[in-house]
N, C-alpha and C. Protein backbone atom coordinates (compact mmCIF):
# COMPACT_ATOMS: atom_id res chain seq x y z
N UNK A 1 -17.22 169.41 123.93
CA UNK A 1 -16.10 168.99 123.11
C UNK A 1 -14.86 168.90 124.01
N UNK A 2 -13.98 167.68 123.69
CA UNK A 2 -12.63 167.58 124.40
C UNK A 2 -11.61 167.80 123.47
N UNK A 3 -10.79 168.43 123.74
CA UNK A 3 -9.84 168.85 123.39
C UNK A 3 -8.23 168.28 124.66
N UNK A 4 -7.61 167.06 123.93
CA UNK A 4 -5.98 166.81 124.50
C UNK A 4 -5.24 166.89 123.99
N UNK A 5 -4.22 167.90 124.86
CA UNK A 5 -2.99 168.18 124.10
C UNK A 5 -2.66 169.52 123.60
N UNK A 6 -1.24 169.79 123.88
CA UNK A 6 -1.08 170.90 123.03
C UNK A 6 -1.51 171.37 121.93
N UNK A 7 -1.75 169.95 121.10
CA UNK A 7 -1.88 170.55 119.60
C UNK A 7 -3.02 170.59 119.30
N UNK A 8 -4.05 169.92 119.82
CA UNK A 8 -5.54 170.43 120.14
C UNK A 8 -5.93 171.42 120.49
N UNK A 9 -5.51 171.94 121.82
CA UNK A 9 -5.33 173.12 122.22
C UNK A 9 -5.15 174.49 121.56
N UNK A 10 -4.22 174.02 120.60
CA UNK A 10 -3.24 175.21 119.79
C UNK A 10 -4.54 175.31 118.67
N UNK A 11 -5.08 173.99 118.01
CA UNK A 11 -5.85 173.95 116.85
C UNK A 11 -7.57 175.07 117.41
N UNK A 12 -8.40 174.30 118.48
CA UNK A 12 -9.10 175.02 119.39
C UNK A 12 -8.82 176.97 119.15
N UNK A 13 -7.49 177.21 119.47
CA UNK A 13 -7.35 178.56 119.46
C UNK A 13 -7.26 179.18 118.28
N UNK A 14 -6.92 178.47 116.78
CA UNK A 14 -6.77 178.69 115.96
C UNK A 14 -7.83 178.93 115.00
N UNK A 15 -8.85 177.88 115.24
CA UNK A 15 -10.37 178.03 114.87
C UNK A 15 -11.24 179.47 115.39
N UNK A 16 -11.50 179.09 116.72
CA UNK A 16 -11.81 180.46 117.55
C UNK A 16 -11.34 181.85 116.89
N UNK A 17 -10.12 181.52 116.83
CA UNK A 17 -9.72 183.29 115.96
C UNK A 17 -9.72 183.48 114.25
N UNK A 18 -10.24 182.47 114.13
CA UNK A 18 -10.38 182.39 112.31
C UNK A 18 -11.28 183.14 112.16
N UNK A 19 -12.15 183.16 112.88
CA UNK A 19 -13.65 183.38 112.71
C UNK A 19 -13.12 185.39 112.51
N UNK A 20 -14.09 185.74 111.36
CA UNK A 20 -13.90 186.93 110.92
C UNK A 20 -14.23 188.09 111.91
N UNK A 21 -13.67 187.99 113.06
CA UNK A 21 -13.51 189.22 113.76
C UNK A 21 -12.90 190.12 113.75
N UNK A 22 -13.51 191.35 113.86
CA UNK A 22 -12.76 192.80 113.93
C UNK A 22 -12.00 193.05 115.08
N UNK A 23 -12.62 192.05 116.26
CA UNK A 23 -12.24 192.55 117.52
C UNK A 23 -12.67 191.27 118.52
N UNK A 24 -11.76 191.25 119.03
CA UNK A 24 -12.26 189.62 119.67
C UNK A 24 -10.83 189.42 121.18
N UNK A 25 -11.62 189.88 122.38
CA UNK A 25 -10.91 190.25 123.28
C UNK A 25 -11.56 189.03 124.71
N UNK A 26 -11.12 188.91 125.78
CA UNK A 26 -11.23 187.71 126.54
C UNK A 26 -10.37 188.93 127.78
N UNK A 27 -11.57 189.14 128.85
CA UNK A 27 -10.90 189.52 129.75
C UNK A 27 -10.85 189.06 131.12
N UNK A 28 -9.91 188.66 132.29
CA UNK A 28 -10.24 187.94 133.56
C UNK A 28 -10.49 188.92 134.46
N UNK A 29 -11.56 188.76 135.11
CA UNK A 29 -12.26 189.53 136.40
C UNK A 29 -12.59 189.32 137.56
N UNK A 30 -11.69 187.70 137.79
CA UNK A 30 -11.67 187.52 138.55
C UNK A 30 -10.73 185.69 138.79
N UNK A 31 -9.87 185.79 139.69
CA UNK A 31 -9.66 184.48 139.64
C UNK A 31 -9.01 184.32 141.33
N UNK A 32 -9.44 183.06 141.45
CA UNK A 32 -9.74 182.62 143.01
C UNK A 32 -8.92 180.68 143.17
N UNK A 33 -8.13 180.52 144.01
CA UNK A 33 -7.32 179.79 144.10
C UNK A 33 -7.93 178.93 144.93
N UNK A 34 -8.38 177.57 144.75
CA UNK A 34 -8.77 176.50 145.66
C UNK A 34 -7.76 175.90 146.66
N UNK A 35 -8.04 174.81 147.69
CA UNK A 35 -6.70 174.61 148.64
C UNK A 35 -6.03 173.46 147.77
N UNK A 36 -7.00 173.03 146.70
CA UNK A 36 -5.74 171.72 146.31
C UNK A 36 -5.23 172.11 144.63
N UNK A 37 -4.80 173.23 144.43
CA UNK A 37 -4.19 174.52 143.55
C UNK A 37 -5.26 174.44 142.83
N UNK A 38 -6.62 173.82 142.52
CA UNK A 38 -7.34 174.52 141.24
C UNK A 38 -7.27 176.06 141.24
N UNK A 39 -7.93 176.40 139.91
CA UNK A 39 -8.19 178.03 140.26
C UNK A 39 -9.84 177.93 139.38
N UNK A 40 -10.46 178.85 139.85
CA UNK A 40 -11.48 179.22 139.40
C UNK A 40 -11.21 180.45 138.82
N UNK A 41 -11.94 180.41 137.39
CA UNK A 41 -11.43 182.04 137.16
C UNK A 41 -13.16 182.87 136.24
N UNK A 42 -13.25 183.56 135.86
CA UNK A 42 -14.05 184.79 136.09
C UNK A 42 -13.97 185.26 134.65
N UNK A 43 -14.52 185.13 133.50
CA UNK A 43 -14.21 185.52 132.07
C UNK A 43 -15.13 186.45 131.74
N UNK A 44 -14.90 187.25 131.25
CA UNK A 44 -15.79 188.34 130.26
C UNK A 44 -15.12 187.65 128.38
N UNK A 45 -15.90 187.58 127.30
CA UNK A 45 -15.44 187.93 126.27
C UNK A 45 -15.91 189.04 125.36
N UNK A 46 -15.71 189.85 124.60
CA UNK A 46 -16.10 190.73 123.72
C UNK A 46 -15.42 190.74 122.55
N UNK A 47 -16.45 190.37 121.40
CA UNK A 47 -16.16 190.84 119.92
C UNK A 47 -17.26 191.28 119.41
N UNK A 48 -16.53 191.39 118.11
CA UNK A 48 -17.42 192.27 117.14
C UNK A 48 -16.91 191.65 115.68
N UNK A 49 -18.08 191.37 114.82
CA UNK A 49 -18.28 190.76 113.49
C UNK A 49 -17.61 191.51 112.70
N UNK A 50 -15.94 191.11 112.30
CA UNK A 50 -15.79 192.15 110.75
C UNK A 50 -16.86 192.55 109.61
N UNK A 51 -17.38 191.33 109.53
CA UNK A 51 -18.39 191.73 108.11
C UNK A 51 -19.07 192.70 108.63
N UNK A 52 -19.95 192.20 109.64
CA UNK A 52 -21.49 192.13 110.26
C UNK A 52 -21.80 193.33 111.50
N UNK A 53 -20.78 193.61 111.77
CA UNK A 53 -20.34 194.34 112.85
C UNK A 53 -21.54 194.45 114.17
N UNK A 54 -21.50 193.16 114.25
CA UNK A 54 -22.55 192.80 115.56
C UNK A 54 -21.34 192.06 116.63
N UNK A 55 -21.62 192.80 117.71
CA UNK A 55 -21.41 192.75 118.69
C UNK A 55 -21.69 191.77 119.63
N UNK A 56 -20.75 191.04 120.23
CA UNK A 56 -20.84 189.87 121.53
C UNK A 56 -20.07 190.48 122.83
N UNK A 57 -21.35 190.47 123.33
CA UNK A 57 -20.34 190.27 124.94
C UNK A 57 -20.86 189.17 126.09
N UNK A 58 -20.23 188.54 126.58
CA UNK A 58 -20.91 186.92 127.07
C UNK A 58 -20.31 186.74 128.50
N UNK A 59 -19.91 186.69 129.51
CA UNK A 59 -19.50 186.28 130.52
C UNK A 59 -19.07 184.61 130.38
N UNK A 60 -18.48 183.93 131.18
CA UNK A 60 -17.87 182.70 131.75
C UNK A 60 -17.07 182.72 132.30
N UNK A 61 -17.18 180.95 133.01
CA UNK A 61 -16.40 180.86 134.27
C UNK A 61 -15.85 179.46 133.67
N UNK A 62 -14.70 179.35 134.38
CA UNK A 62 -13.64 178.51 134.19
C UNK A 62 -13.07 177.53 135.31
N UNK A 63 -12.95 176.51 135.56
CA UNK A 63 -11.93 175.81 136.28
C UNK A 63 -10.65 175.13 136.08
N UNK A 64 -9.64 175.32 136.42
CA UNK A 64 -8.33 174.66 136.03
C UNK A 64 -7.82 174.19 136.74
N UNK A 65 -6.81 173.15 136.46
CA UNK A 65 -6.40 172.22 137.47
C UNK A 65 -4.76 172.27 137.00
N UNK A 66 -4.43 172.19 137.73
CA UNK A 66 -2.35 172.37 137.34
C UNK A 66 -1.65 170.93 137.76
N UNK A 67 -0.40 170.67 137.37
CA UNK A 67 0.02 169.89 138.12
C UNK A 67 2.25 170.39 137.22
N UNK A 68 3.02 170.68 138.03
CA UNK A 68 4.30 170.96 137.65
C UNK A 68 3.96 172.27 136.53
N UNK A 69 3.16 173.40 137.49
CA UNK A 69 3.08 174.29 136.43
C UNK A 69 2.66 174.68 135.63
N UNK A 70 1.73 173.32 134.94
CA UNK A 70 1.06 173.36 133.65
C UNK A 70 -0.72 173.38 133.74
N UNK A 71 -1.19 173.59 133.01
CA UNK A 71 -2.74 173.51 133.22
C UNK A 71 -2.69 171.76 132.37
N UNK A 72 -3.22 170.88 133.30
CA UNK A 72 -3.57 169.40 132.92
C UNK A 72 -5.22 169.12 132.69
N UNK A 73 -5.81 170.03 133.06
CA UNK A 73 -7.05 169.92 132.77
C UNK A 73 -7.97 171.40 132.64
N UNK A 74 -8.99 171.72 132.01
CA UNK A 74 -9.48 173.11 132.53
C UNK A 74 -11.04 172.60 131.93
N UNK A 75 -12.00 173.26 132.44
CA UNK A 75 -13.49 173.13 131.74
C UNK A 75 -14.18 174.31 132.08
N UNK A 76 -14.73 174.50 131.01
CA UNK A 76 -15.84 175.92 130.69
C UNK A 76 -17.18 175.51 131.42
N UNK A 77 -17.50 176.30 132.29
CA UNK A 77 -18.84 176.89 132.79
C UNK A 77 -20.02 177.66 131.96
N UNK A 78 -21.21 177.40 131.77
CA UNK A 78 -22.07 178.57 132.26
C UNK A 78 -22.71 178.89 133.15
N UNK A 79 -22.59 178.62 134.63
CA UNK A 79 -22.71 180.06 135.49
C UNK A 79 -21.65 179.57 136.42
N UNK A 80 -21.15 180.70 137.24
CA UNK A 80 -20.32 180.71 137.77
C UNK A 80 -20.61 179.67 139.06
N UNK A 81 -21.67 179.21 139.43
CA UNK A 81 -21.58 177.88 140.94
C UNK A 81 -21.25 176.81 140.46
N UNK A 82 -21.41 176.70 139.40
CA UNK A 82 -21.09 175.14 139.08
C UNK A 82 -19.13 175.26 138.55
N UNK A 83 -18.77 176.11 138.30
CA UNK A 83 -17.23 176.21 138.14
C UNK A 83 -16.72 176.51 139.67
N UNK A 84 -17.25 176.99 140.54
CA UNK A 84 -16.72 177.16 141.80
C UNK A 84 -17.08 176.06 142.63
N UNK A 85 -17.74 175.22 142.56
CA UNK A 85 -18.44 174.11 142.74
C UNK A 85 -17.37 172.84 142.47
N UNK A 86 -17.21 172.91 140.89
CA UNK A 86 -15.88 172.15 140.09
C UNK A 86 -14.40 172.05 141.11
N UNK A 87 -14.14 173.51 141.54
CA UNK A 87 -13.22 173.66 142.25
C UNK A 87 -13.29 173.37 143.73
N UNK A 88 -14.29 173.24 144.58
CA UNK A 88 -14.85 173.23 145.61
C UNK A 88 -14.76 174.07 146.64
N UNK A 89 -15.16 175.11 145.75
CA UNK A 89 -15.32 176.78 146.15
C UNK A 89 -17.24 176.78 146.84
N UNK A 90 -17.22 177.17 147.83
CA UNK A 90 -19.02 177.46 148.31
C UNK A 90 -19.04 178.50 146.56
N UNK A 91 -20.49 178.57 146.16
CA UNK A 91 -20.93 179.42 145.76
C UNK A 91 -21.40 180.04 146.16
């Protein structure tokens, strides 16, 4: 799925946290700076089902691309060579 724009963006985050969680946390563990500013970065997430109280914990990796500051592009990984790869990081 693509998502442009702030207000995509904003909508994206808005959905994501609708969802009936008790606990719904996103932590970085790592992030690594390419020479032409991408960054690769290193995600853990963890929640837990208000109703259901089942538990997620998932890893991902990320690439972002900046330009005046801003993130102009970013895309989700699942495993981390192909996001360091994205960035043109060796895995």
């Amino acid at each position: 799925m693509v998502y442009r724009g702030r207000d995509e963006v904003r909508r994206w985050f808005q959905d994501v946290l609708a969802e009936p969680w008790a606990h719904f946390r996103i932590d970085v563990e790592e992030l690594i700076e390419a020479d032409d500013g991408a960054v690769f970065s290193a995600l853990a997430v963890t929640a837990r089902g208000r109703g259901s109280g089942v538990e997620l914990a998932a890893p991902f990796w990320t690439a972002s691309w900046f330009a005046d500051g801003l993130v102009v592009r970013r895309q989700v990984f699942w495993t981390r060579d192909e996001a360091l790869e994205a960035v043109g990081l060796p895995g």
